[in-house]
Structures are given as structure tokens and as C-alpha cells.
Protein backbone atom coordinates (compact mmCIF):
# COMPACT_ATOMS: atom_id res chain seq x y z
CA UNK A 1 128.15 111.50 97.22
CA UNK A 2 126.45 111.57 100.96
CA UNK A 3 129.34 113.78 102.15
CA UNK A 4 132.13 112.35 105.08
CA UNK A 5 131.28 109.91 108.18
CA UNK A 6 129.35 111.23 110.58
CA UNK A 7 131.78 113.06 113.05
CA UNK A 8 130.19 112.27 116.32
CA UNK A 9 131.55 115.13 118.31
CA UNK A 10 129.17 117.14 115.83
CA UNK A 11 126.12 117.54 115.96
CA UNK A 12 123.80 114.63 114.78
CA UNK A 13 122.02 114.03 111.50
CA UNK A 14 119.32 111.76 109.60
CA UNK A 15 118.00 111.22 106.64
CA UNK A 16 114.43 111.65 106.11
CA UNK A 17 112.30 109.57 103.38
CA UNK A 18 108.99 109.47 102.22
CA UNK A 19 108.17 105.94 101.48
CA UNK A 20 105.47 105.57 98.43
CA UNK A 21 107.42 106.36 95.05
CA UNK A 22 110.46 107.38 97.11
CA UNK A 23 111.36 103.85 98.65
CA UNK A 24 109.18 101.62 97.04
CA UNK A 25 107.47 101.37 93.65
CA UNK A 26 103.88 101.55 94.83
CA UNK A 27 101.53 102.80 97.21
CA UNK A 28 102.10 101.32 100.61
CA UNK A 29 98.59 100.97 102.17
CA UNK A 30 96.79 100.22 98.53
CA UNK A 31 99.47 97.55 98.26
CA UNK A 32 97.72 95.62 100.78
CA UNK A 33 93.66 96.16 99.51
CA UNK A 34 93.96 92.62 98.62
CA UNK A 35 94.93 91.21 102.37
CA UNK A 36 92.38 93.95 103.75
CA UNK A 37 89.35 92.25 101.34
CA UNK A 38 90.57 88.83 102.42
CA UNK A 39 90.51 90.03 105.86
CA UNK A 40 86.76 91.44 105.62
CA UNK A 41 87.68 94.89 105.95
CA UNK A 42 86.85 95.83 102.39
CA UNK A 43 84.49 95.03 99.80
CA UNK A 44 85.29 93.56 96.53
CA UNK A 45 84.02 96.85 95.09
CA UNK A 46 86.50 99.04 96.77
CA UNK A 47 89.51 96.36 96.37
CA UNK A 48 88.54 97.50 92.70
CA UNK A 49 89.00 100.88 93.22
CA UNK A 50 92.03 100.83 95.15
CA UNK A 51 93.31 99.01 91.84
CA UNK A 52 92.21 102.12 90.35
CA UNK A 53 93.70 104.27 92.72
CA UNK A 54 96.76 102.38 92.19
CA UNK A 55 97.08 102.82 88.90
CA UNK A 56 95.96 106.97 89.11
CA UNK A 57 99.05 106.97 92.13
CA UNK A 58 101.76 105.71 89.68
CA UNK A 59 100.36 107.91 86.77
CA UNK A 60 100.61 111.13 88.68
CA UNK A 61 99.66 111.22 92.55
CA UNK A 62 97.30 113.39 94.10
CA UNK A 63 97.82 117.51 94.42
CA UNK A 64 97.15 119.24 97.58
CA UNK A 65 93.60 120.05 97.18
CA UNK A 66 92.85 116.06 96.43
CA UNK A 67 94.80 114.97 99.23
CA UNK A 68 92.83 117.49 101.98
CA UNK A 69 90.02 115.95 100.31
CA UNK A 70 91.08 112.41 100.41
CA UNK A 71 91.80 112.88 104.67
CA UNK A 72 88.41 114.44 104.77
CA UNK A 73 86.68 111.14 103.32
CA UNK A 74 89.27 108.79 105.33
CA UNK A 75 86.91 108.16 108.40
CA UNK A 76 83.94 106.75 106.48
CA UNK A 77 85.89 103.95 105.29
CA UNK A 78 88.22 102.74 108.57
CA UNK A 79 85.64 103.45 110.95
CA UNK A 80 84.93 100.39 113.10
CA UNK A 81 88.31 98.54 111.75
CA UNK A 82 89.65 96.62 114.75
CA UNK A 83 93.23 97.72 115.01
CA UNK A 84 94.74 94.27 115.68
CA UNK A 85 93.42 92.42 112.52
CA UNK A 86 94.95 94.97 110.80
CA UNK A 87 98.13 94.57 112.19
CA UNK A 88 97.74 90.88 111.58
CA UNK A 89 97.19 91.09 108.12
CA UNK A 90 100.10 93.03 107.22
CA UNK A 91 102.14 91.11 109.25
CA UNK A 92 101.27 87.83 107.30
CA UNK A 93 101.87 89.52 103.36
CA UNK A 94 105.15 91.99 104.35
CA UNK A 95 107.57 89.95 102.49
CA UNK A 96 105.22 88.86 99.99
CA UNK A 97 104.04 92.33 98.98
CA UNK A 98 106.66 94.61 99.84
CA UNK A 99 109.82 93.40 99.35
CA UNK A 100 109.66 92.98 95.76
CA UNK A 101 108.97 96.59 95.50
CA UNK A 102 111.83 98.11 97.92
CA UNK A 103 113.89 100.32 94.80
CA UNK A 104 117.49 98.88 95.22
CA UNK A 105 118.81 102.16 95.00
CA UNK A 106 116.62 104.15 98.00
CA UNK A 107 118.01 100.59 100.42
CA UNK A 108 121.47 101.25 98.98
CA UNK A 109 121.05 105.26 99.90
CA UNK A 110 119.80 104.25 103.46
CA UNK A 111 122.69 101.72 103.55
CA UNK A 112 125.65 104.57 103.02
CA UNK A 113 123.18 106.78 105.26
CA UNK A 114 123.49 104.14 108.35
CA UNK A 115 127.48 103.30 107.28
CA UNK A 116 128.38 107.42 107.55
CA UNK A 117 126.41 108.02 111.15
CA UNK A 118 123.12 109.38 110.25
CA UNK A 119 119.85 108.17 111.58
CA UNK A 120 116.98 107.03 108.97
CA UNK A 121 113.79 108.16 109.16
CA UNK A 122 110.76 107.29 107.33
CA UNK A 123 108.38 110.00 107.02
CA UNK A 124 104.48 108.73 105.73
CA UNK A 125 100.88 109.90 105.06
CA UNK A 126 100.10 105.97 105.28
CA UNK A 127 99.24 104.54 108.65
CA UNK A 128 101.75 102.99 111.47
CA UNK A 129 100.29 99.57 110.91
CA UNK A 130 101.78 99.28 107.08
CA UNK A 131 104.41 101.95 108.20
CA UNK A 132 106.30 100.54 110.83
CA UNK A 133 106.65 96.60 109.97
CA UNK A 134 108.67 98.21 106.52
CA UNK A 135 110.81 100.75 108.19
CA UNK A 136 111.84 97.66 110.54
CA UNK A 137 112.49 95.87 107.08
CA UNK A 138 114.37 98.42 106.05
CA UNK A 139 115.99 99.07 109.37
CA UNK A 140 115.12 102.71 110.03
CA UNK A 141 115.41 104.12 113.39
CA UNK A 142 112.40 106.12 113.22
CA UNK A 143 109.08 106.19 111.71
CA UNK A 144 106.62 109.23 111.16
CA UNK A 145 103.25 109.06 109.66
CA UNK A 146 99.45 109.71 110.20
CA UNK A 147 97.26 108.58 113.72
CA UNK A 148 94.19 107.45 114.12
CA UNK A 149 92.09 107.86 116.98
CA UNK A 150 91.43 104.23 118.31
CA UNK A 151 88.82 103.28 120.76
CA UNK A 152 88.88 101.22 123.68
CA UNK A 153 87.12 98.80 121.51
CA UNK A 154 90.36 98.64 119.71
CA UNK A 155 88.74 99.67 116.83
CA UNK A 156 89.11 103.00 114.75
CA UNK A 157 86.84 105.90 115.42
CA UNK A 158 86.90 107.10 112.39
CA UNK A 159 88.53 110.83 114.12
CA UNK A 160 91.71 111.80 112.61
CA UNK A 161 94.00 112.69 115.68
CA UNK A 162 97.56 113.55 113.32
CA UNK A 163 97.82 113.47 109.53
CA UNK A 164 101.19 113.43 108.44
CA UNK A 165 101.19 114.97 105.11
CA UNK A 166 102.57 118.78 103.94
CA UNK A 167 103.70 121.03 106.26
CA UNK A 168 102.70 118.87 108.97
CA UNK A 169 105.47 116.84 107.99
CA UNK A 170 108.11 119.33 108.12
CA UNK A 171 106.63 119.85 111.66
CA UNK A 172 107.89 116.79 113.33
CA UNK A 173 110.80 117.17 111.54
CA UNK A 174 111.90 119.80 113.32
CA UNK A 175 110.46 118.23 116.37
CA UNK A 176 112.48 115.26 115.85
CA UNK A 177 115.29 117.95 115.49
CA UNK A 178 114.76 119.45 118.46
CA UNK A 179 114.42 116.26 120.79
CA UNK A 180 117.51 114.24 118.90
CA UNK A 181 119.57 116.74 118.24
CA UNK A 182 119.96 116.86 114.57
CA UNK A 183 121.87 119.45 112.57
CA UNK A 184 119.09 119.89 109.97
CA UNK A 185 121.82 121.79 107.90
CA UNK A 186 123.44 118.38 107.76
CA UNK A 187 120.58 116.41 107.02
CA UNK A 188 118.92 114.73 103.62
CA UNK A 189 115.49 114.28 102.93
CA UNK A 190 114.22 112.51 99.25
CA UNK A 191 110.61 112.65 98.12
CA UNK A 192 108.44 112.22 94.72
CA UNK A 193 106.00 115.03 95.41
CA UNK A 194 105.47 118.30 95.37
CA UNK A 195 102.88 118.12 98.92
CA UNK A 196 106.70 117.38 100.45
CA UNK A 197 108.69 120.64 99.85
CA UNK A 198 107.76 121.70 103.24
CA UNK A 199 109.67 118.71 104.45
CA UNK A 200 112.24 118.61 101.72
CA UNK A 201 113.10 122.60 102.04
CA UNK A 202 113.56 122.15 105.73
CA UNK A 203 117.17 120.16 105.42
CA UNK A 204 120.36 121.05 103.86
CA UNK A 205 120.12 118.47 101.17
CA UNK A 206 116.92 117.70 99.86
CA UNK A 207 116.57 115.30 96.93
CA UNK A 208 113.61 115.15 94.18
CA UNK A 209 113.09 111.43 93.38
CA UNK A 210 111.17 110.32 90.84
CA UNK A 211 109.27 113.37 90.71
CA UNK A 212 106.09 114.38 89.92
CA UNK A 213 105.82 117.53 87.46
CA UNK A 214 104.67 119.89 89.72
CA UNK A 215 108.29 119.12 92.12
CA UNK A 216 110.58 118.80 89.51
CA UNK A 217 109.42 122.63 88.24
CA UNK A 218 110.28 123.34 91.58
CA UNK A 219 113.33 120.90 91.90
CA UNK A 220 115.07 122.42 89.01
CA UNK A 221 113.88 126.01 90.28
CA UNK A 222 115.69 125.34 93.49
CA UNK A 223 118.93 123.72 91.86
CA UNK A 224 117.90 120.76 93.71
CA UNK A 225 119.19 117.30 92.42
CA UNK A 226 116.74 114.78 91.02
CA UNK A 227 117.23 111.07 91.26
CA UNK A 228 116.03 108.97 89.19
CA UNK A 229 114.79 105.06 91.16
CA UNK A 230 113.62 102.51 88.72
CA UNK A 231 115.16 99.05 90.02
CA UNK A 232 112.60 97.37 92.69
CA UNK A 233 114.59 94.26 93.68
CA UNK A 234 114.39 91.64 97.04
CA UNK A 235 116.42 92.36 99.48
CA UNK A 236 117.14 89.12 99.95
CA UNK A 237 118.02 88.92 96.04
CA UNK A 238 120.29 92.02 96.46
CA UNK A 239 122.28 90.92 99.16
CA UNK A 240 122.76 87.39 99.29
CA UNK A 241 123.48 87.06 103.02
CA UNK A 242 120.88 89.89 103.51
CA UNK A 243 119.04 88.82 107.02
CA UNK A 244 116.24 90.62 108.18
CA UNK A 245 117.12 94.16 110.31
CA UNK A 246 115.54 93.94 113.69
CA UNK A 247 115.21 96.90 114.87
CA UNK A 248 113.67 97.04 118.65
CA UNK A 249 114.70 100.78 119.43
CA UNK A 250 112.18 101.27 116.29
CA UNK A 251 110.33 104.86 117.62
CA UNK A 252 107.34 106.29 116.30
CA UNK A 253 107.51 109.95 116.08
CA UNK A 254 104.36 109.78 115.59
CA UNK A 255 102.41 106.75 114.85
CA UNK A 256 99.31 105.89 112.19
CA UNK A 257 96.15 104.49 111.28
CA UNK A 258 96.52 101.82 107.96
CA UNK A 259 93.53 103.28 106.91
CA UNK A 260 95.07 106.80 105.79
CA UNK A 261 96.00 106.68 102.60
CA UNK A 262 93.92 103.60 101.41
CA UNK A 263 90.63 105.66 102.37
CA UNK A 264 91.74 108.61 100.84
CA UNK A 265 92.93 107.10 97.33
CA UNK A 266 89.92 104.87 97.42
CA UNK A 267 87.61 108.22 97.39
CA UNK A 268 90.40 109.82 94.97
CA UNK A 269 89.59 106.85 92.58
CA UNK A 270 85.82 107.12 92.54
CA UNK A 271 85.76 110.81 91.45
CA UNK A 272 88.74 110.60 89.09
CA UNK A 273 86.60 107.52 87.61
CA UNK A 274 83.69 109.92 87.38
CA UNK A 275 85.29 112.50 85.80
CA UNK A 276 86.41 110.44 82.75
CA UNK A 277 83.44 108.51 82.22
CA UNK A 278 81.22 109.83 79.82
CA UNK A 279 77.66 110.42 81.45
CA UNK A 280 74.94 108.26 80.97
CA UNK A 281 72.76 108.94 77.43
């Protein structure tokens, strides 16, 4: 239960997700290493490795020490990617890509979230570009995630000017607080990883989803509930009349560079590769 309607002579409240894992099946940025090759951004050797990364992301994620890592490697790889191109590309594959893997039951939680009052917010490492277009698709009010510096080339500089990961989420959190007037008390936040206790011990009802080992130690520490997401179904196969959200209003608390979390798995896939192949005779 998400607790009564919002009473709107209260103060307000939201519900805060993160989106890989939480709302949908996969990673969001390595989701689209396949429209970034096409597009010329990538290699073929590192749409490999994202494939890699992939696969290492569903098996387990990344800890805090990889992830500091991974934002430290981040600006070799996006570095001279023009901004618009990248927004074209994941415009064109959206539906094709992401929609399939939207978990029915994280759009049925943000459903009963909207239907009782309470503001959705997405809350992402990955950039703005892949970030925003699916919290429109999923109609969230608000969007928070990691920003790249961008030149007046339009491209990426390669400088990281937010990352939205740990602690730093739980930062704009209360921000977002602060300048909406949410009752965090009041408020619900779901994640799959441990990097988002910050975030997830800064509302009144925090939820573990699908979570990694290291959060649902601390989950079951915490007498926090765990939910368990396993059904990735359209959204136009889960609700027949279902018709795209549009969602103009659509903020960004803080907006992103695409090239977050795809740079910083990439570099995670390379060295867990190297650590598990057997050196050369």
C-alpha cells in the first residue's frame, strides 16, 4: 500500500526512482551502444564491451570504488560527441529499445504514485539525453541525473560539471525538497543498489528493489521492504488504450551527458575482462 491521496492542504510529496534495474530491466545508456556505433560515436570494439558491461550490470553492478573509477574514465570516451546526434539517435530507437524493458510493476507503482498526488521523479547516473525522452515515456515530472560540460561547438568537453550518483543524489533531493516543497517524511524512493542509500535513507519510505547483495544486507538491517520487479512488458501491451504521456512541464533538476554511464561501464568492462582472463603463456 502507497498510503491515502495526497491531501493537498499538506505538504507535498514525490516519489523518487532510480531508473537502471529499478524501472527498467537493463542499463539505460548501454541499451543504446548499438544506435551510438550506428551513429559513429563508437567503435565496434567498444559496442563489444558495452555488451560486456551489460552483461557484468545485470550480474551484479558496480560498488562505489568502481563507479568513482568509471566517472574518472568517462571523459576519454564522450569527448568531442556532438550533443545533438546524440539526442537524435535516441530519439529514433526509444520505443524500440526501451519500452520492452519498462518492469510493469515500477509503471504500475508510478501510476498509484501520480493517482494519490505525489510527483515522480527519476533520479539517474546516466545522462539527460537517454534520461529525459524515458521519464517523458513514463510521464515523470522531474528528471535528475549527471551533466556534462558542452562546448559551444555543441560537442562534449569531456569535463564532468555534475555526476549524479551517491550522496550527490540525496543532494538534489533535498534540493528538490527545498524548492517544491516536499514533505520528505512523506515521500518514497526505490532503488537496486547499495551506491543509493544516501538517497533512499533520506525519505520516509524507501524501497530496496531488486537488490544487489550489498543493499539488501542493509535493506533487511534497516527493516526496509524489498520488492521484487521481474515483468518487463510494453506499455502499449499493458494498457491497451495506453497513449504516449506528454509531458511539457518535464524539469531537469539537473540535466546529463548520455555519455555517463556508457563510458564508465565500458572502462568497468575492460578491467573486469582483464581480471578473469588468464594471462598470456
Amino acid at each position: 500500500m502507497l498510503g491515502p491521496v495526497e491531501n493537498h492542504s499538506l505538504p507535498r510529496t514525490a516519489a523518487f526512482f532510480d531508473l537502471d534495474k529499478t524501472v527498467i530491466a537493463k542499463s539505460s545508456t548501454l541499451t543504446f551502444s548499438k544506435s551510438f556505433y550506428q551513429g559513429g560515436l563508437i567503435n565496434r570494439r567498444a559496442v563489444l564491451r558495452t555488451a560486456y558491461a551489460q552483461f557484468v550490470f545485470l550480474a551484479g553492478g558496480a560498488d562505489h570504488d568502481q563507479m568513482e573509477r568509471m566517472r574518472e574514465y568517462l571523459s576519454a570516451l564522450c569527448k568531442g560527441w556532438n550533443v545533438q546526434l546524440v539526442k537524435e539517435l535516441v530519439a529514433e530507437t526509444l520505443h524500440d529499445l526501451i519500452d520492452p524493458i519498462i518492469y510493469d510493476e515500477a509503471a504500475s507503482l508510478i501510476e498509484e504514485h501520480h493517482r494519490a498526488g505525489r510527483d515522480v521523479v527519476i533520479v539517474s547516473t546516466s545522462g539527460a539525453e537517454v534520461v529525459e525522452p524515458i521519464g517523458e515515456l513514463l510521464g515523470a515530472d522531474r528528471v535528475v541525473a549527471t551533466r556534462m560540460v558542452v562546448g559551444e561547438d555543441g560537442c562534449f568537453t569531456g569535463e564532468v560539471e555534475y555526476y549524479a550518483y551517491g550522496p550527490t543524489k540525496a543532494e538534489a533531493i533535498r534540493e528538490l525538497a527545498e524548492s517544491e516543497g516536499y514533505d520528505l517524511d512523506r515521500c518514497f524512493a526505490y532503488s537496486d543498489s547499495v551506491t543509493d542509500v544516501p538517497m533512499l535513507g533520506s525519505v520516509g519510505h524507501p524501497y530496496a528493489v531488486n537488490p544487489d547483495r550489498a543493499l539488501r544486507r542493509e535493506a533487511l538491517s534497516r527493516g526496509w521492504p524489498i520488492l521484487v520487479f521481474n515483468r518487463p512488458v510494453r506499455l502499449k501491451q499493458r494498457l491497451p488504450g495506453f497513449s504516449m504521456p506528454t509531458r511539457p512541464a518535464l524539469m531537469a533538476a539537473a540535466a546529463v551527458g548520455a555519455a555517463a554511464a556508457t563510458a564508465g561501464l565500458v572502462w568497468y568492462a575492460s578491467r573486469r575482462r582483464a581480471a578473469v582472463l588468464p594471462a598470456p603463456a
